[in-house]
C-alpha atoms as a PDB file:
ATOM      1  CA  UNK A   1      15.004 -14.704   6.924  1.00  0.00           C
ATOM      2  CA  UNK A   2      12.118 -16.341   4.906  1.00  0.00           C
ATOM      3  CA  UNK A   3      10.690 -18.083   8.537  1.00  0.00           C
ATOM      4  CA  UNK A   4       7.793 -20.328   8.261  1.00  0.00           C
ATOM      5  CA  UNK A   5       4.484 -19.055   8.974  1.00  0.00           C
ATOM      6  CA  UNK A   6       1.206 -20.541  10.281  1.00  0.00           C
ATOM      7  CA  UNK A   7      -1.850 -21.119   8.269  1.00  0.00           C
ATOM      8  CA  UNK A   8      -2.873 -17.727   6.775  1.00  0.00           C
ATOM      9  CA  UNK A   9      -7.279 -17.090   6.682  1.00  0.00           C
ATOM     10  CA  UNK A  10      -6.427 -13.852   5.821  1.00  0.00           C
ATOM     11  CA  UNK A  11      -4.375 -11.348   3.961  1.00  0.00           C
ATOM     12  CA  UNK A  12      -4.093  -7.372   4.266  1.00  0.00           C
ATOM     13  CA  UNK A  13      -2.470  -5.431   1.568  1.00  0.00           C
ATOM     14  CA  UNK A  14      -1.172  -2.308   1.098  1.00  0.00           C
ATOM     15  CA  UNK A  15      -1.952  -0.516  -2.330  1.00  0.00           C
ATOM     16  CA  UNK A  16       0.578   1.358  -3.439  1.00  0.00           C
ATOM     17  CA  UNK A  17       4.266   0.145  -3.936  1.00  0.00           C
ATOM     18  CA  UNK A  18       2.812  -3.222  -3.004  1.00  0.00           C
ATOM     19  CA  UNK A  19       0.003  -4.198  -6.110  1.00  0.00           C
ATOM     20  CA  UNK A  20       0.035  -1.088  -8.058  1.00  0.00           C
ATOM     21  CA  UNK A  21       2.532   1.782  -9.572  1.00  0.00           C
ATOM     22  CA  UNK A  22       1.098   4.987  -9.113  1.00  0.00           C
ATOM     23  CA  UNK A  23       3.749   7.282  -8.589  1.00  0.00           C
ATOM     24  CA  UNK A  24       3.163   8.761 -11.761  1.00  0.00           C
ATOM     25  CA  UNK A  25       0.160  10.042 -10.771  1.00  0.00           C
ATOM     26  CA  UNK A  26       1.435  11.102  -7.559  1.00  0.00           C
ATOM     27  CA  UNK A  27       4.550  12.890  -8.519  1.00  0.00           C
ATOM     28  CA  UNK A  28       2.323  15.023 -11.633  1.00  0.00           C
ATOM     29  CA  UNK A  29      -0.295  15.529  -8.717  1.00  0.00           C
ATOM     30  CA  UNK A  30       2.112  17.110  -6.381  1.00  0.00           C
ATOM     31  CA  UNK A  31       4.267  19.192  -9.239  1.00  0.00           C
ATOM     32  CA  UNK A  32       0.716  20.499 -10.567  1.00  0.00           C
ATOM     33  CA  UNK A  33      -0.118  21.939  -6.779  1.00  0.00           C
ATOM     34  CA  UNK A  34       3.863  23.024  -6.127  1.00  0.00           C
ATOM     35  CA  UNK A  35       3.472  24.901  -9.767  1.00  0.00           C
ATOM     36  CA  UNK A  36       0.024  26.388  -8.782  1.00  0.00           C
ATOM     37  CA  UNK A  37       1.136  27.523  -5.183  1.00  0.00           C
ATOM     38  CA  UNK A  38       4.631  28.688  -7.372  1.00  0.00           C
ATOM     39  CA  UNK A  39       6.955  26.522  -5.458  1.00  0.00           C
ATOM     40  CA  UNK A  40       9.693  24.654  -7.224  1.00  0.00           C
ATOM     41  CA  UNK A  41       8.601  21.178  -8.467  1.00  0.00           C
ATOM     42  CA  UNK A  42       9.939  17.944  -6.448  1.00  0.00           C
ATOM     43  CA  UNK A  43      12.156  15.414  -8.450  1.00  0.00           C
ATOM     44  CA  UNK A  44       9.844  12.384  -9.142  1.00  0.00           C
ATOM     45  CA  UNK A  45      12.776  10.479  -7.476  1.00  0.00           C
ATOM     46  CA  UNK A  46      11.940  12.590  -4.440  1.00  0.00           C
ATOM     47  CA  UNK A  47       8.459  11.952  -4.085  1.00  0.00           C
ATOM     48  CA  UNK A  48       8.676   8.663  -4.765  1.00  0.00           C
ATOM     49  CA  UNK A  49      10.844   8.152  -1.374  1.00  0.00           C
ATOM     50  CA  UNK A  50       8.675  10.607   0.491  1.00  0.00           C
ATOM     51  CA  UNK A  51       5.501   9.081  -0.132  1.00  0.00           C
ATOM     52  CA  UNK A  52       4.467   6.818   2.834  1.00  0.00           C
ATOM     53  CA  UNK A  53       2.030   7.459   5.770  1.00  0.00           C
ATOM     54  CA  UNK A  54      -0.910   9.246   3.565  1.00  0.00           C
ATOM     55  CA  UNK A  55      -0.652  12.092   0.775  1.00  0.00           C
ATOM     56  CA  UNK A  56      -1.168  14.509   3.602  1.00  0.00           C
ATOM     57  CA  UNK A  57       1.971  13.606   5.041  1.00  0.00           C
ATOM     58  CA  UNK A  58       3.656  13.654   1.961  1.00  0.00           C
ATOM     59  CA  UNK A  59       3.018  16.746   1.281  1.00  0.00           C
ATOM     60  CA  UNK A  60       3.865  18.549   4.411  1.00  0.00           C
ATOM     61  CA  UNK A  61       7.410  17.165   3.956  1.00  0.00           C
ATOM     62  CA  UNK A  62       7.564  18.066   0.289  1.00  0.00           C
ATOM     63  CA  UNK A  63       5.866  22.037   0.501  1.00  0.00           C
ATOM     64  CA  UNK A  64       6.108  22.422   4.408  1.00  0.00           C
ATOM     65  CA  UNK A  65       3.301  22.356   7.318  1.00  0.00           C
ATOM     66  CA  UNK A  66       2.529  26.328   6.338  1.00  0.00           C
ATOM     67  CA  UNK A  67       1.874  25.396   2.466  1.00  0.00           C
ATOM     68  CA  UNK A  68       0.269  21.529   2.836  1.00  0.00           C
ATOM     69  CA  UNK A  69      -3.315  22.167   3.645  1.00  0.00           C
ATOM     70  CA  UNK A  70      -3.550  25.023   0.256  1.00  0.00           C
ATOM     71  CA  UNK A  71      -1.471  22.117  -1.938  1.00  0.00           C
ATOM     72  CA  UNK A  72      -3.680  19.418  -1.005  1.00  0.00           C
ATOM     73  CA  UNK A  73      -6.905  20.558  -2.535  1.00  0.00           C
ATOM     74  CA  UNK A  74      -5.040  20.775  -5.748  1.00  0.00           C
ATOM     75  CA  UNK A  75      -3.337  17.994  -5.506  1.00  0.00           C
ATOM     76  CA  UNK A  76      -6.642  15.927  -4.885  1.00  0.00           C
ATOM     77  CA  UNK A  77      -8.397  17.672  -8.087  1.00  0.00           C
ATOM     78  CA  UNK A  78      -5.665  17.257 -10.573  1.00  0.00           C
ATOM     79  CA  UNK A  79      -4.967  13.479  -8.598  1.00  0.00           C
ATOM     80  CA  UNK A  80      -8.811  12.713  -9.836  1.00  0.00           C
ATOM     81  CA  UNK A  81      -8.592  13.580 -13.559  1.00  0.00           C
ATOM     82  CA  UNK A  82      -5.134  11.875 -14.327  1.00  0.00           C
ATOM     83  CA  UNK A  83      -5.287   8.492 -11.571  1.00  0.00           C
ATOM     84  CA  UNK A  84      -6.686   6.066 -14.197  1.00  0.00           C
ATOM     85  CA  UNK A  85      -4.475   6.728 -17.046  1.00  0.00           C
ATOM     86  CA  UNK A  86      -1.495   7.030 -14.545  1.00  0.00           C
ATOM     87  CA  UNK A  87      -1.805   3.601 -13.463  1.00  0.00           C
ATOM     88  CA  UNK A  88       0.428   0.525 -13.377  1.00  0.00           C
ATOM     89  CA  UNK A  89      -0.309  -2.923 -12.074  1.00  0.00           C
ATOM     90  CA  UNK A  90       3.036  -4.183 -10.514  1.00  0.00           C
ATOM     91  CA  UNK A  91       4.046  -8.364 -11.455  1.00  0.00           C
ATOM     92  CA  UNK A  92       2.453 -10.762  -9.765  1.00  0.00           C
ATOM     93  CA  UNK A  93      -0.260  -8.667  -8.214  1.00  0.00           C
ATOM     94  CA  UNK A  94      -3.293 -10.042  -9.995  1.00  0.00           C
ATOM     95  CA  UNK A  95      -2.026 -13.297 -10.502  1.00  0.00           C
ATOM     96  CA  UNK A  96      -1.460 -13.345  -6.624  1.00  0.00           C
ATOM     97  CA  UNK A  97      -4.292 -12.198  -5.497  1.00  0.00           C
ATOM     98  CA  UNK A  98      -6.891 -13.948  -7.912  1.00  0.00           C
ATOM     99  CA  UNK A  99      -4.660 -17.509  -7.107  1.00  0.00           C
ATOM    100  CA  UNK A 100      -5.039 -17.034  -3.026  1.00  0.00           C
ATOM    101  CA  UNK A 101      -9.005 -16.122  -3.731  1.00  0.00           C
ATOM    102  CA  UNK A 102      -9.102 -19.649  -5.152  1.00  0.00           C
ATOM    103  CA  UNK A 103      -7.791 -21.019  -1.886  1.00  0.00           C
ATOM    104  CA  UNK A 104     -10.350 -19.166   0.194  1.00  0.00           C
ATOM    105  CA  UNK A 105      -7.800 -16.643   1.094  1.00  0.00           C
ATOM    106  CA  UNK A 106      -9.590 -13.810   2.830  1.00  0.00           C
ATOM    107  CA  UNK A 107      -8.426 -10.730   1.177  1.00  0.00           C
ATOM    108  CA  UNK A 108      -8.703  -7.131   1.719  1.00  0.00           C
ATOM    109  CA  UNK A 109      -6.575  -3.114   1.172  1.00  0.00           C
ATOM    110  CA  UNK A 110      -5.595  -1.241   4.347  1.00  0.00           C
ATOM    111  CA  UNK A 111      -3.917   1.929   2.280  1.00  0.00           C
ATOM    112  CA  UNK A 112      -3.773   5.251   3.497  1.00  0.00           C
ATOM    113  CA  UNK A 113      -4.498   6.047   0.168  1.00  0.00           C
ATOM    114  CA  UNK A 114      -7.885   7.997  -0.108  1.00  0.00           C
ATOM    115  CA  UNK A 115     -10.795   5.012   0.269  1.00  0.00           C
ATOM    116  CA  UNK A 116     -13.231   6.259  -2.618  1.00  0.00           C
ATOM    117  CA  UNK A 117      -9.774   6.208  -4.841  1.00  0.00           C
ATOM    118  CA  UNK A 118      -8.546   2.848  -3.796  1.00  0.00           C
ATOM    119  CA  UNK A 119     -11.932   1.445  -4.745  1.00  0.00           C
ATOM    120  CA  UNK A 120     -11.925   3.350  -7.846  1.00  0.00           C
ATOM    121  CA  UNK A 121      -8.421   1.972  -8.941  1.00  0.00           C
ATOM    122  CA  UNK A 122      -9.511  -1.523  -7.827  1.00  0.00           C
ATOM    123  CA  UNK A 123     -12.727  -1.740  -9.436  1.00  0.00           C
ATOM    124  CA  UNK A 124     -11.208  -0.163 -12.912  1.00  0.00           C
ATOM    125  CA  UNK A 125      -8.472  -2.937 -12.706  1.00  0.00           C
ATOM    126  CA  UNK A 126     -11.214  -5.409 -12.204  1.00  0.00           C
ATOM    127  CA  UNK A 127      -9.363  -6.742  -9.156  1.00  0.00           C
ATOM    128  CA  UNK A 128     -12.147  -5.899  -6.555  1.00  0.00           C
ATOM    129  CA  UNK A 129     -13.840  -9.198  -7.279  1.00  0.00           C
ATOM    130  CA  UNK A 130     -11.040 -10.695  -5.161  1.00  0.00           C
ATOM    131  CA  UNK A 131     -11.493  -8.812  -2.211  1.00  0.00           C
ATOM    132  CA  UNK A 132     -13.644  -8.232   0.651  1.00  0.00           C
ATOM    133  CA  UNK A 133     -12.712  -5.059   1.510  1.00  0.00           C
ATOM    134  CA  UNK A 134     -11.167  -2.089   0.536  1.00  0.00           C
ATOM    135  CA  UNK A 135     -10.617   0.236   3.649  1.00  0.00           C
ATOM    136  CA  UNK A 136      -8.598   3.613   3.046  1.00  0.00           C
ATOM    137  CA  UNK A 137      -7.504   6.594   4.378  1.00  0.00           C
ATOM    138  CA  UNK A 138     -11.094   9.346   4.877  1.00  0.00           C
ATOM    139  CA  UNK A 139     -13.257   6.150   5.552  1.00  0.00           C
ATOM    140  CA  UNK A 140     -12.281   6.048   9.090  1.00  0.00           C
ATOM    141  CA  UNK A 141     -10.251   8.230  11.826  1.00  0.00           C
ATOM    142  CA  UNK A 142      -7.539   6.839  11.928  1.00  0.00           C
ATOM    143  CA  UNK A 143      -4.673   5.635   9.325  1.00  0.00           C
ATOM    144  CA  UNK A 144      -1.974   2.958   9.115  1.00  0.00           C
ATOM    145  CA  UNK A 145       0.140   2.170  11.552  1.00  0.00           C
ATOM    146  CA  UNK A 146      -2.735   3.013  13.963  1.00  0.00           C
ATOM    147  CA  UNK A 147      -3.315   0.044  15.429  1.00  0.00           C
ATOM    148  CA  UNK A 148      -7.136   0.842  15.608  1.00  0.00           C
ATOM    149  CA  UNK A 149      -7.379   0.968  11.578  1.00  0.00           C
ATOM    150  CA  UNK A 150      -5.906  -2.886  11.610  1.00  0.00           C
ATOM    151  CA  UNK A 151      -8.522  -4.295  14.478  1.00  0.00           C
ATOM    152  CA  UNK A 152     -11.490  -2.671  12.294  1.00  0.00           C
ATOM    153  CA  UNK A 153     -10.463  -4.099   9.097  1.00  0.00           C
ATOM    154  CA  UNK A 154      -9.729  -7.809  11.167  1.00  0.00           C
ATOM    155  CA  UNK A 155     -13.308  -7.146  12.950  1.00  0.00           C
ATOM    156  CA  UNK A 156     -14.864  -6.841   9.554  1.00  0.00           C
ATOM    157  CA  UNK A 157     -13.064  -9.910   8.166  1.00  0.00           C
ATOM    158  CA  UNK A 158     -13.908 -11.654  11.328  1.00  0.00           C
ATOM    159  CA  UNK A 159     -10.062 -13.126  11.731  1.00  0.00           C
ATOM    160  CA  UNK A 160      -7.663 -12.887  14.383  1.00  0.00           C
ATOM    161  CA  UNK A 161      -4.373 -11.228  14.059  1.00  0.00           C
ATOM    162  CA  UNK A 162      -2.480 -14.629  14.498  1.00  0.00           C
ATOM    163  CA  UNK A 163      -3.898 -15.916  11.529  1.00  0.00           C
ATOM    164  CA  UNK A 164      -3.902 -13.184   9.986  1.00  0.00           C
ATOM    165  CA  UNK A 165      -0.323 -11.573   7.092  1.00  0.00           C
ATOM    166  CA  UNK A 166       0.292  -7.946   5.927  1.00  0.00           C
ATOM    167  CA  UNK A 167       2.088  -7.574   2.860  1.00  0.00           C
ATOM    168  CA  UNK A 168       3.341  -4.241   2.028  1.00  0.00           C
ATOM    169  CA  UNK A 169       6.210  -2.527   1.060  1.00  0.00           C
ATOM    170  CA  UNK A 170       7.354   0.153   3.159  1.00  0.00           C
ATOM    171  CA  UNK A 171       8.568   0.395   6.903  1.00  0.00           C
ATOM    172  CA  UNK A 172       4.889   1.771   7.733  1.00  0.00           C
ATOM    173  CA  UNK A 173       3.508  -1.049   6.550  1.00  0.00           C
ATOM    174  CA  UNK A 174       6.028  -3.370   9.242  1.00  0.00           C
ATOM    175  CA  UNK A 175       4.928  -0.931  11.869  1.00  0.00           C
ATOM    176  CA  UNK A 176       0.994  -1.676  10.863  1.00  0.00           C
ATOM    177  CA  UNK A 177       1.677  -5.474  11.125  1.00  0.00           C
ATOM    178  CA  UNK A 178       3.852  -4.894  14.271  1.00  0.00           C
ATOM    179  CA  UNK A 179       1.424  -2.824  16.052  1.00  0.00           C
ATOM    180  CA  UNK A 180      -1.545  -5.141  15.480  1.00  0.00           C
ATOM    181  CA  UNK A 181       0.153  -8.445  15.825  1.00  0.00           C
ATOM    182  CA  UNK A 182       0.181  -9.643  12.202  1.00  0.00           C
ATOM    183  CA  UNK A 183       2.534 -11.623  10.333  1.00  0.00           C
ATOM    184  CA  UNK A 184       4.403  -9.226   7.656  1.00  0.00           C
ATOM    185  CA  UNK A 185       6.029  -9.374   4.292  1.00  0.00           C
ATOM    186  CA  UNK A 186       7.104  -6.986   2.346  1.00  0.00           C
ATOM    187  CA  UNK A 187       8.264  -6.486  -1.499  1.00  0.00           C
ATOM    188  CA  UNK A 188      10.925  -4.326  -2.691  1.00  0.00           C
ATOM    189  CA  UNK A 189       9.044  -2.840  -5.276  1.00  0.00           C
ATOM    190  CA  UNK A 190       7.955   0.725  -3.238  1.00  0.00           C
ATOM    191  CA  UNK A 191       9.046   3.644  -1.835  1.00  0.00           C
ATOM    192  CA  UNK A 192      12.036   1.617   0.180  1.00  0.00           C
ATOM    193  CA  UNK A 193      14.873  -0.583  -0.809  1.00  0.00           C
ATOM    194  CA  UNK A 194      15.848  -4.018   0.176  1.00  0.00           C
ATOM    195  CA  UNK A 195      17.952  -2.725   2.669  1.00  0.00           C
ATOM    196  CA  UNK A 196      15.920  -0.484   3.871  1.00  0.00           C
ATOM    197  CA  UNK A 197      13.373  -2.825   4.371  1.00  0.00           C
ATOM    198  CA  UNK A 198      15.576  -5.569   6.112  1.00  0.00           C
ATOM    199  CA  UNK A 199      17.466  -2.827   8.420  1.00  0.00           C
ATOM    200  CA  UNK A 200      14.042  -1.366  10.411  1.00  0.00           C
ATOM    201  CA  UNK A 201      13.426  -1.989  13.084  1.00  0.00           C
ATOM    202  CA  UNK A 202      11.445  -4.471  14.250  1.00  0.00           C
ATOM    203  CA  UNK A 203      12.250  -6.586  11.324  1.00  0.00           C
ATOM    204  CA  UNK A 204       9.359  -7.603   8.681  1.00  0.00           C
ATOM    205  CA  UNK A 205       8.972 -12.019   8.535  1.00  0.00           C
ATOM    206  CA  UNK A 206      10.819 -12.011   5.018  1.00  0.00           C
ATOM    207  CA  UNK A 207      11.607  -9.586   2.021  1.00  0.00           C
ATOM    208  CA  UNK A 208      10.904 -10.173  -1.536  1.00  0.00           C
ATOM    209  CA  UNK A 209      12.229  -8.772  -4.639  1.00  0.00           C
ATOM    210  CA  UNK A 210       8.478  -9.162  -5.966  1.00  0.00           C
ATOM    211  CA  UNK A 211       4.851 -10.765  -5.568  1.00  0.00           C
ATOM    212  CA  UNK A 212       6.014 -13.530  -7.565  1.00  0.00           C
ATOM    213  CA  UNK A 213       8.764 -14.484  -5.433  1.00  0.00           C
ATOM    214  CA  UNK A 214       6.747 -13.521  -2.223  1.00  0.00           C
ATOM    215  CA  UNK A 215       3.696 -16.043  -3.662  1.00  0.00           C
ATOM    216  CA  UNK A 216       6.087 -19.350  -4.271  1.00  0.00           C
ATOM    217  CA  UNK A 217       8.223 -18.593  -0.912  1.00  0.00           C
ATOM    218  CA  UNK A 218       4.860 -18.104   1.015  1.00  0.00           C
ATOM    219  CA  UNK A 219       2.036 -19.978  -0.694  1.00  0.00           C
ATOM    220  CA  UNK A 220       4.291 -22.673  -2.791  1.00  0.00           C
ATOM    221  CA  UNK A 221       2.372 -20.934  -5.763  1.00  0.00           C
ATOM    222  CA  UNK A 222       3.639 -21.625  -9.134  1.00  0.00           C
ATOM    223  CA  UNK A 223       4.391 -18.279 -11.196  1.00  0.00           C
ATOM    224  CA  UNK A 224       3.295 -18.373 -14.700  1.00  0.00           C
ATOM    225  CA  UNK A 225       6.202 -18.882 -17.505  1.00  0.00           C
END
């Protein structure tokens, strides 16, 4: 159900799966560590439907609790030297964010990708000009769907959760919005599937096959020809 929402002052995001590709990166991050630690290497299709809830995470389902905290230094060096080349905007994401910065739009990242990355990635794609913040996992305690990690980010933006979307793409992200009170949609261009997506539980607002579709259902923005 696409259901109406209120006037939006603000929008959080969530990076990846949601404005950028970078499973690339991911999955040859988390083979290099497997191969250095000699453990067989995950299927990218594997660690592309693992990945949600921070790389820490990730990784304890992919090499086990024993293995994780060895892989993830690895992973985090091999992660820095290959990020930028391994990186692909997903449609609609800059036209979508530089059109709602236009409007006034408040607009900030609440990843639990590493912060000092997601500002990397942001300010190489030129895209941080839109945004007034960028707050990832390392910069604070805690990490989405902690409820606490949403209020600081709305504290900072100085907005209330009622007016106040999340768009992401997984079933953390829903949980994040849930938890905190926020309006959420989500894009089918992630870690989880339509289906997926519409079966959790609670529900997200509306799901979108992209950013495009999400911006003229939303915003009644008009996507470029």
């Amino acid at each position: 159900m696409q259901s109406v929402i209120p006037p939006i002052k603000a929008i959080l995001y969530d990076l990846d799966g949601t404005l950028i590709d970078h499973f690339r990166a991911i999955h040859g991050s988390i083979a290099f560590a497997q191969q250095e630690l000699g453990l067989p290497v995950s299927s990218y299709d594997k660690v592309r439907a693992t990945v949600g809830g921070g790389i820490e995470l990730t990784l304890t389902r992919l090499v086990g609790p024993e293995l994780a905290p060895a892989a993830l230094p690895l992973y985090r060096r091999h992660f820095d030297e290959i990020m930028l080349q391994e990186l692909d905007p997903l449609p609609g994401a800059a036209w979508l964010l530089e059109q709602l910065h236009a409007r006034g739009v408040r607009q900030a990242i609440l990843t639990n990708k590493i912060g000092d990355s997601s500002r990397t990635l942001l300010r190489h794609l030129g895209w941080d000009r839109w945004l007034e913040l960028i707050l990832g996992a390392d910069d604070t305690p805690w990490r989405k769907p902690q409820p606490e990690f949403t209020r600081l980010a709305l504290e900072k933006l100085a907005v209330a959760p009622a007016e106040t979307l999340f768009i992401g793409d997984s079933t953390f992200d829903i949980a994040t919005a849930h938890n905190a009170g926020l309006h959420c949609r989500v894009v089918a261009t992630g870690s989880h599937t339509r289906d997926q997506l519409l079966a959790n539980q609670p529900p997200p607002d509306a799901v979108f096959d992209n950013l495009y579709q999400l911006g003229a259902a939303t915003f009644h923005l008009i996507p470029p020809a």
